[in-house]
C-alpha atoms as a PDB file:
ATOM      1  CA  UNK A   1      72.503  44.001   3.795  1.00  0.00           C
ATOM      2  CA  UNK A   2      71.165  41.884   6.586  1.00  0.00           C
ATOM      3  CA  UNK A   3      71.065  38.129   6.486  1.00  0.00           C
ATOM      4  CA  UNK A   4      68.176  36.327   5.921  1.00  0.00           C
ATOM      5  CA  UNK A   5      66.016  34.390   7.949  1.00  0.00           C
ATOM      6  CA  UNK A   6      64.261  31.446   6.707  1.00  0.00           C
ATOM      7  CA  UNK A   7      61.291  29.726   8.441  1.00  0.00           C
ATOM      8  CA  UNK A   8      58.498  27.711   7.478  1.00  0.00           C
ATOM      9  CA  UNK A   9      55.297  29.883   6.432  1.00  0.00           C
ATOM     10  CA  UNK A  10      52.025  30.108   8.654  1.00  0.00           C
ATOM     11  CA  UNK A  11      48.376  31.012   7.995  1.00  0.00           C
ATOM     12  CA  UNK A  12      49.400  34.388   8.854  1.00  0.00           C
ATOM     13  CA  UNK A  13      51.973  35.046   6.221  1.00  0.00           C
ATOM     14  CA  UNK A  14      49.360  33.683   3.416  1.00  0.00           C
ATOM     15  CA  UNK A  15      48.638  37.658   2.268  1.00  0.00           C
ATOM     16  CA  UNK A  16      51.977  38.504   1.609  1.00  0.00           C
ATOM     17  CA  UNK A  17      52.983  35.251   0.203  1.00  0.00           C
ATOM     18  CA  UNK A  18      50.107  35.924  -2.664  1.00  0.00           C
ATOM     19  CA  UNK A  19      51.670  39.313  -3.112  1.00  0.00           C
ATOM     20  CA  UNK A  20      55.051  37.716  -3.702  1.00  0.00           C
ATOM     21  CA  UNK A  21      53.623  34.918  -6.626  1.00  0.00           C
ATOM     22  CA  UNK A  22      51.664  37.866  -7.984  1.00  0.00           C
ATOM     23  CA  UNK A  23      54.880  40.199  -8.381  1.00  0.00           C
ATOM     24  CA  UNK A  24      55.404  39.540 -11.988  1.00  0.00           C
ATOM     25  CA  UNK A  25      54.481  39.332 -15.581  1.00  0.00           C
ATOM     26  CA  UNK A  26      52.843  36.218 -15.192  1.00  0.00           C
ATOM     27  CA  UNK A  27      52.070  35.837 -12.092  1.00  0.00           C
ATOM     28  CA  UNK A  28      50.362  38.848 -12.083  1.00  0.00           C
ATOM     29  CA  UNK A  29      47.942  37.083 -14.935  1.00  0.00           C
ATOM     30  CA  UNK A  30      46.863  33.989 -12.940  1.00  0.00           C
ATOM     31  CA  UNK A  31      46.957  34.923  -9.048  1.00  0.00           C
ATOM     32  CA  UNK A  32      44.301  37.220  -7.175  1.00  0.00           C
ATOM     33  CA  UNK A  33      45.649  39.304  -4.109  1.00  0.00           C
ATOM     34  CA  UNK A  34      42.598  40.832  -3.521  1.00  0.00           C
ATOM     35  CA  UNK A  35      41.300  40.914   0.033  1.00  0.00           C
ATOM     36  CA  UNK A  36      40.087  38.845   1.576  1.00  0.00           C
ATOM     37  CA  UNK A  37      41.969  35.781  -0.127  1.00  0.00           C
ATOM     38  CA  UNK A  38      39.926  33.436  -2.339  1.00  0.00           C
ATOM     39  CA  UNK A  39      39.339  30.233  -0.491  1.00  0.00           C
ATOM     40  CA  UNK A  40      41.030  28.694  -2.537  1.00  0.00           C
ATOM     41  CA  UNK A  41      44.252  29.808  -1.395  1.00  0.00           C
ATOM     42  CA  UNK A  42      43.569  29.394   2.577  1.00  0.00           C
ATOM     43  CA  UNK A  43      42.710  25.331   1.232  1.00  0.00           C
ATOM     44  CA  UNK A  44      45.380  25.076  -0.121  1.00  0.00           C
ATOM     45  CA  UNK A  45      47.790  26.007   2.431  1.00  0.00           C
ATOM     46  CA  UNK A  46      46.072  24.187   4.827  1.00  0.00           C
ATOM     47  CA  UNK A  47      46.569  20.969   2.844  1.00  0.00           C
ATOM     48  CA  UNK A  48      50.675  21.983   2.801  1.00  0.00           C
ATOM     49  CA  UNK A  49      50.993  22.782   6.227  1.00  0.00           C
ATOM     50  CA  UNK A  50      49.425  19.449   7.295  1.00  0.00           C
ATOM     51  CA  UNK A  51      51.383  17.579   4.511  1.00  0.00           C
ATOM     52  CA  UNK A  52      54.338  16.296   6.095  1.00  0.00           C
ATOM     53  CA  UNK A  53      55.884  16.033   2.906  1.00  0.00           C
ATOM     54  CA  UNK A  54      55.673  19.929   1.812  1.00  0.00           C
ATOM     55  CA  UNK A  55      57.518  22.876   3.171  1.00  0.00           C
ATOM     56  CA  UNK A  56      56.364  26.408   2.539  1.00  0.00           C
ATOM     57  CA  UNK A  57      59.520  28.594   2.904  1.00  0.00           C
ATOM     58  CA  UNK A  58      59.120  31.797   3.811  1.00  0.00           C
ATOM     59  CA  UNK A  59      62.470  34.168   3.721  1.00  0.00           C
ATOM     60  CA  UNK A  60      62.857  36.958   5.840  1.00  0.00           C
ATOM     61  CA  UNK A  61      64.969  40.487   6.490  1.00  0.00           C
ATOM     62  CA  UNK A  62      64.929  42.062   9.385  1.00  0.00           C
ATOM     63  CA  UNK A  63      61.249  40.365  10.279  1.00  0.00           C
ATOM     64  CA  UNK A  64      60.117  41.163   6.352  1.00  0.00           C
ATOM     65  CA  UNK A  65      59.057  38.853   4.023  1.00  0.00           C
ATOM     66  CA  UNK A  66      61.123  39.281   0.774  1.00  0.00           C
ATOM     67  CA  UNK A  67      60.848  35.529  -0.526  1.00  0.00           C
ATOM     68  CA  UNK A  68      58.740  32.180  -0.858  1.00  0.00           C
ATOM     69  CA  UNK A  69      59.289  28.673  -2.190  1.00  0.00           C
ATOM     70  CA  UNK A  70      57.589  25.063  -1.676  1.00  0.00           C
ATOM     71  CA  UNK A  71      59.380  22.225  -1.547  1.00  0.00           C
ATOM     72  CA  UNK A  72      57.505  18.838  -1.801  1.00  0.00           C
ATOM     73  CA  UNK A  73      58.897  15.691  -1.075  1.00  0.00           C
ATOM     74  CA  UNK A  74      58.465  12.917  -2.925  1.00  0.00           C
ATOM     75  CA  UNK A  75      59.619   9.305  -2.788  1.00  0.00           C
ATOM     76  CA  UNK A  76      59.724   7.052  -6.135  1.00  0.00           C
ATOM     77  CA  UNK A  77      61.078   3.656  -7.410  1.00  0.00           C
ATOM     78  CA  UNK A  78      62.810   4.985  -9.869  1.00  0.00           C
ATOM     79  CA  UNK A  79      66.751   5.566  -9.085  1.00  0.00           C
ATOM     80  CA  UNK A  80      66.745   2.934  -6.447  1.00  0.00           C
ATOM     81  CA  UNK A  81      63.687   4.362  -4.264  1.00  0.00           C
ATOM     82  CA  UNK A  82      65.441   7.546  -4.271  1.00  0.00           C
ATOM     83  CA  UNK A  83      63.229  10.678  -3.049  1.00  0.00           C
ATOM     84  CA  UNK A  84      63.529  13.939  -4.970  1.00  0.00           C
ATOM     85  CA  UNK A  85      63.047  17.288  -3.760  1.00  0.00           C
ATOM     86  CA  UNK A  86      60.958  19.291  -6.209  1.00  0.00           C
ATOM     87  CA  UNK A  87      60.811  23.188  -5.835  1.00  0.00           C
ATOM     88  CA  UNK A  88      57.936  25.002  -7.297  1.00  0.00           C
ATOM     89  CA  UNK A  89      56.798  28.656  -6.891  1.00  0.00           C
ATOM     90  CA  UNK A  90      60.085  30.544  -6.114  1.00  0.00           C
ATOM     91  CA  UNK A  91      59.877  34.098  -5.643  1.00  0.00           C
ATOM     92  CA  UNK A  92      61.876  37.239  -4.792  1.00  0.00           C
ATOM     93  CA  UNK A  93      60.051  40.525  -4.211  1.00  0.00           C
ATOM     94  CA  UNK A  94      60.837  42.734  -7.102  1.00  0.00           C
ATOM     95  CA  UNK A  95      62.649  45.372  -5.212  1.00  0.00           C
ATOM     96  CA  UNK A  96      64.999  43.066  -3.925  1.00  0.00           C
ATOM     97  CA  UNK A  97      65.806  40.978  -6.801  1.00  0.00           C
ATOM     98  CA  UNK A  98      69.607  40.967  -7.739  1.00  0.00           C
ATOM     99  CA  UNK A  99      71.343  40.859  -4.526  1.00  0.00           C
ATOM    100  CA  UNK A 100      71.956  37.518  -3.936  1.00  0.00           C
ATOM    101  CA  UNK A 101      68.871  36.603  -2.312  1.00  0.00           C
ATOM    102  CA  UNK A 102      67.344  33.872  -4.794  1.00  0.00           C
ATOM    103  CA  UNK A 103      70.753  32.283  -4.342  1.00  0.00           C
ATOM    104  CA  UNK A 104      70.411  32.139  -0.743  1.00  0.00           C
ATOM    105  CA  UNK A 105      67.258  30.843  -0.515  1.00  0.00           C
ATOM    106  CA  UNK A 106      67.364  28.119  -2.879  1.00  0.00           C
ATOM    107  CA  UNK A 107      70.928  26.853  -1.362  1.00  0.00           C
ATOM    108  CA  UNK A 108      68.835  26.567   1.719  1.00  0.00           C
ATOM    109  CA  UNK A 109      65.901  24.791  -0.089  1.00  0.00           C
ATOM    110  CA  UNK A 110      68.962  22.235  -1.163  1.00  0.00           C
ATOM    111  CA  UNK A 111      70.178  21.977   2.371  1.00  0.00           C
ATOM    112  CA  UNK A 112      66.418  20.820   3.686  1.00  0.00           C
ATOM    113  CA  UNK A 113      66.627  18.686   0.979  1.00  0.00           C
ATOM    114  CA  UNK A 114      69.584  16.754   1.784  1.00  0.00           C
ATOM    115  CA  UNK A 115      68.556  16.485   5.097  1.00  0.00           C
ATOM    116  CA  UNK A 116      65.235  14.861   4.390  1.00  0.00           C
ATOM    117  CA  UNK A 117      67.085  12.231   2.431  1.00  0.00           C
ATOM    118  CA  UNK A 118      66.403  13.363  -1.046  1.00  0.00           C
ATOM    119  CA  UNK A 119      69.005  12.308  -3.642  1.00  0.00           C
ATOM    120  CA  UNK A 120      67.633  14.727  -6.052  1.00  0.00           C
ATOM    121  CA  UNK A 121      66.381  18.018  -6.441  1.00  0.00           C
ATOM    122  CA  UNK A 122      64.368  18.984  -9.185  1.00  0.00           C
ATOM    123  CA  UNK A 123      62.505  22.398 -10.125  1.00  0.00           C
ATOM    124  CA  UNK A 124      60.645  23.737 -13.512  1.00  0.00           C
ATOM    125  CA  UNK A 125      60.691  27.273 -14.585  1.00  0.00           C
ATOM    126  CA  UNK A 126      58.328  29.639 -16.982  1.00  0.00           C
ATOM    127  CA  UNK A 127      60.968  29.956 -20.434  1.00  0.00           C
ATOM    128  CA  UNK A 128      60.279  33.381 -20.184  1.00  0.00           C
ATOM    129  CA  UNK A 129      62.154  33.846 -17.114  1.00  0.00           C
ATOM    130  CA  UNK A 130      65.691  34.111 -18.486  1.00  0.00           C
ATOM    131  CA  UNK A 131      67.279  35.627 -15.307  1.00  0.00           C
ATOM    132  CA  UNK A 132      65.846  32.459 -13.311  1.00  0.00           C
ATOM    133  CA  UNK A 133      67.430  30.230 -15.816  1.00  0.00           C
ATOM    134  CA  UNK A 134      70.595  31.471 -15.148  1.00  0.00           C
ATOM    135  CA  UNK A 135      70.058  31.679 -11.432  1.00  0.00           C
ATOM    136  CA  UNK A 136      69.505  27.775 -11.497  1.00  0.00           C
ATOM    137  CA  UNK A 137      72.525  27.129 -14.202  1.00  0.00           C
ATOM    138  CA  UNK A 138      74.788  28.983 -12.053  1.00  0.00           C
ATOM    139  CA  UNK A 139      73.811  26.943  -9.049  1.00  0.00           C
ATOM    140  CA  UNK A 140      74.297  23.488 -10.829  1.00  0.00           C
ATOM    141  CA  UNK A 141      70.891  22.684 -12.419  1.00  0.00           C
ATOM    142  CA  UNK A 142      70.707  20.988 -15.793  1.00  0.00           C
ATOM    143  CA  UNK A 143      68.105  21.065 -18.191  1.00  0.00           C
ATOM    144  CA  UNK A 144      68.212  17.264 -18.794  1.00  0.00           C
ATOM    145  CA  UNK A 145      64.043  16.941 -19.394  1.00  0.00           C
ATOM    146  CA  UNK A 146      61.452  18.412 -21.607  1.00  0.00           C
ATOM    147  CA  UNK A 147      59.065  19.733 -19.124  1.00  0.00           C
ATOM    148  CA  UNK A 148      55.225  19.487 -20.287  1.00  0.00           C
ATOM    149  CA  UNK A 149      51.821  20.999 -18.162  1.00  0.00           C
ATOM    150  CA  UNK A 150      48.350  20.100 -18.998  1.00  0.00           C
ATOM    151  CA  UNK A 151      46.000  22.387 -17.659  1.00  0.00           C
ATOM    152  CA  UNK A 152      42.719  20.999 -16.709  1.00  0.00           C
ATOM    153  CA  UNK A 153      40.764  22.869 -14.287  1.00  0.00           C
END
């Protein structure tokens, strides 16, 4: 298999990237890849890209997207001022799931992290998702919270 390539996502790359969040049980439920995109989606990665303090990830093989993550930063008092990193909305395409790939890209996500200064990285995960679970246990994460989500809009 080639290596990947990772980069930071533009406007262009918005399409596929709702493809990839919609390439599952549940995201399949809750996101809308019809085209064109809601607005809501083109707002909303405007307001990443110009946030200094978010990262859109885009992963690539041989000029292909197969993967996406966001990284925000975020600074805190707690911990001595330390910033975390938190990573939200990681996903593989389903035909190339199991080869390594998730790993890659999230060891990379840690990397940016560290270089930004964060002295934490943080990320939450749907229960159901059992083979992300072990993914993120195998790559050092502990479950040390209770994670809660209010829905409100």
């Amino acid at each position: 298999m080639h290596r990947p390539n990772f980069r930071r996502a533009v406007h262009d790359d918005l399409p596929i990237i709702v493809k990839l969040l919609a390439d599952d049980e549940l995201g399949a439920r809750r996101e809308d890849i019809r085209q064109p995109l809601d607005q809501a989606y083109l707002s909303a990665f405007a307001a990443i890209d110009r946030d200094p303090n978010q990262y859109a990830l885009v992963m690539e093989i041989e000029e292909t997207i197969v993967g996406y993550l966001q990284i925000s930063f975020i600074p805190g008092l707690g911990h001595k001022g330390r910033w975390r990193g938190q990573i939200e909305n990681v996903r593989i395409a389903s035909d190339r799931r199991g080869n390594g790939l998730g790993t890659a890209m999230i060891r990379w996500a840690i990397g940016r992290c560290q270089a930004r200064g964060c002295g934490l990285v943080q990320l939450t995960t749907d229960k159901s998702r059992d083979s992300a679970l072990r993914l993120y246990e195998r790559l050092g994460f502990v479950a040390t919270h209770q994670g809660m989500k209010l829905v409100i809009g």
